[in-house]
Protein backbone atom coordinates (compact mmCIF):
# COMPACT_ATOMS: atom_id res chain seq x y z
CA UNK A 1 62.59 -13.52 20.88
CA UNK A 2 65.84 -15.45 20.09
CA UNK A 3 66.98 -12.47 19.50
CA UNK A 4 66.24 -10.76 22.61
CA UNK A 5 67.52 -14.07 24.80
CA UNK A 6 70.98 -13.36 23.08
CA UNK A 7 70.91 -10.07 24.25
CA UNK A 8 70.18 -11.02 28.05
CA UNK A 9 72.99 -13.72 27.46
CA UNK A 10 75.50 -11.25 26.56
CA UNK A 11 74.21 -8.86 29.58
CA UNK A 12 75.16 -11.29 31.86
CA UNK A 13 78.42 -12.51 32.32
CA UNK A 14 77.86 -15.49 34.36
CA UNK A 15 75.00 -17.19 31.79
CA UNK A 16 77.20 -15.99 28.75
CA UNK A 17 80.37 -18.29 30.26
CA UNK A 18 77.93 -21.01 30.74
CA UNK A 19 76.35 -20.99 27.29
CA UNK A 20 79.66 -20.75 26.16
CA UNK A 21 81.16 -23.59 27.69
CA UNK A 22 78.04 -25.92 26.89
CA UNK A 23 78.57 -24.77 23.43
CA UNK A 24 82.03 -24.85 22.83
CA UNK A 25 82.50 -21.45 21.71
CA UNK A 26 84.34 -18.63 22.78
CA UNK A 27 83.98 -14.22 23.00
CA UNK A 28 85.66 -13.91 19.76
CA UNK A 29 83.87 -16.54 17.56
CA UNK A 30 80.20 -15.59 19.01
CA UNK A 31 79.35 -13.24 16.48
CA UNK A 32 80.28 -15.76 13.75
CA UNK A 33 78.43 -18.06 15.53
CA UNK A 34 75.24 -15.83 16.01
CA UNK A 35 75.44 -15.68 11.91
CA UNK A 36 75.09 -19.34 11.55
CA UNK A 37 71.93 -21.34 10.59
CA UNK A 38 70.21 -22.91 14.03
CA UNK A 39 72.40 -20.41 16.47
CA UNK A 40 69.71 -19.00 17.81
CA UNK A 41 67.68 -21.68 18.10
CA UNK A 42 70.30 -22.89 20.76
CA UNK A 43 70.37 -19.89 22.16
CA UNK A 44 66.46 -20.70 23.27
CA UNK A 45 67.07 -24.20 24.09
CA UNK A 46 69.56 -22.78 26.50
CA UNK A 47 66.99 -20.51 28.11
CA UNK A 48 64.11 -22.58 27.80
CA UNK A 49 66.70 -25.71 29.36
CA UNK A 50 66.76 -24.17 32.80
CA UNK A 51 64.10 -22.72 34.66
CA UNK A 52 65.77 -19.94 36.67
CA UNK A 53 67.29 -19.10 33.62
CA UNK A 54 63.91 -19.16 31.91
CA UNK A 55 62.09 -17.41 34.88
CA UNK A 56 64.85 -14.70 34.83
CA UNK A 57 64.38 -14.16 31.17
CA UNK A 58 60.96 -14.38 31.38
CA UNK A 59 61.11 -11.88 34.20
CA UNK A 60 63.37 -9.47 32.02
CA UNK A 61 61.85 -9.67 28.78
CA UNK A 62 58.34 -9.13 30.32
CA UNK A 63 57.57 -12.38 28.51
CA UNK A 64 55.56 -15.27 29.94
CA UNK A 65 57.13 -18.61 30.65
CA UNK A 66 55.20 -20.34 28.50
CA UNK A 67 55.81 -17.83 25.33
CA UNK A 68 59.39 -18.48 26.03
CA UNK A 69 59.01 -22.28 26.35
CA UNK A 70 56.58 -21.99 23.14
CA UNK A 71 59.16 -20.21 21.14
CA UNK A 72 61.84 -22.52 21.77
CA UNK A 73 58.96 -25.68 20.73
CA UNK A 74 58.87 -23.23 17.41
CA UNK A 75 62.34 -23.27 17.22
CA UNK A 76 63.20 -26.74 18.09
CA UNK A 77 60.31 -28.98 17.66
CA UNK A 78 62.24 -32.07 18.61
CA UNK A 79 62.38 -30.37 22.33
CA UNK A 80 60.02 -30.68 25.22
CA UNK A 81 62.50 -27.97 27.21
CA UNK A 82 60.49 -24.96 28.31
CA UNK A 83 57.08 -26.88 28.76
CA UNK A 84 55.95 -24.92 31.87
C-alpha cells in the first residue's frame, strides 16, 4: 500500500512538493530516498497525517480509510495518524 501512496504522490504535483518540503528532499534524491529503510513508512504517515489527503487516496486507491490509517499503525506503531 506504501507502495501505491508513492505512486499517487508522484501523480500529483501539488502533494509531491508538499511531501517534499516536509521531508527535506528534493526530485532528484527521491528515488534514493524511496530505497532507504523507513521511506515508505513516511510516505504513509504523510497520507494517513491529513485527511483530505487520506480521503483522496482512499478515494483513488479504492481503499477504505481505515485500511489506509491501519497500514500506516502497521507501519508506524508509535502513530495514532490515520485513526478514522
Amino acid at each position: 500500500m506504501a507502495i501505491e501512496a508513492l505512486g499517487f504522490l508522484a501523480g500529483d504535483s501539488e502533494l509531491l512538493s508538499r511531501f517534499l518540503a516536509l521531508s527535506g528532499l528534493d526530485v532528484g534524491s527521491l528515488r534514493a530516498a524511496a530505497a532507504q529503510p523507513g521511506f515508505l513508512a513516511g510516505v504513509l504517515a504523510f497520507i494517513a497525517g491529513h485527511e483530505k489527503t487520506l480521503l483522496a487516496f482512499a478515494t483513488a486507491s479504492g481503499k477504505s480509510p481505515e485500511a489506509v490509517g491501519a497500514a500506516n499503525r502497521a507501519l508506524n506503531p508509535e502513530s495514532a495518524a490515520g485513526d478514522f
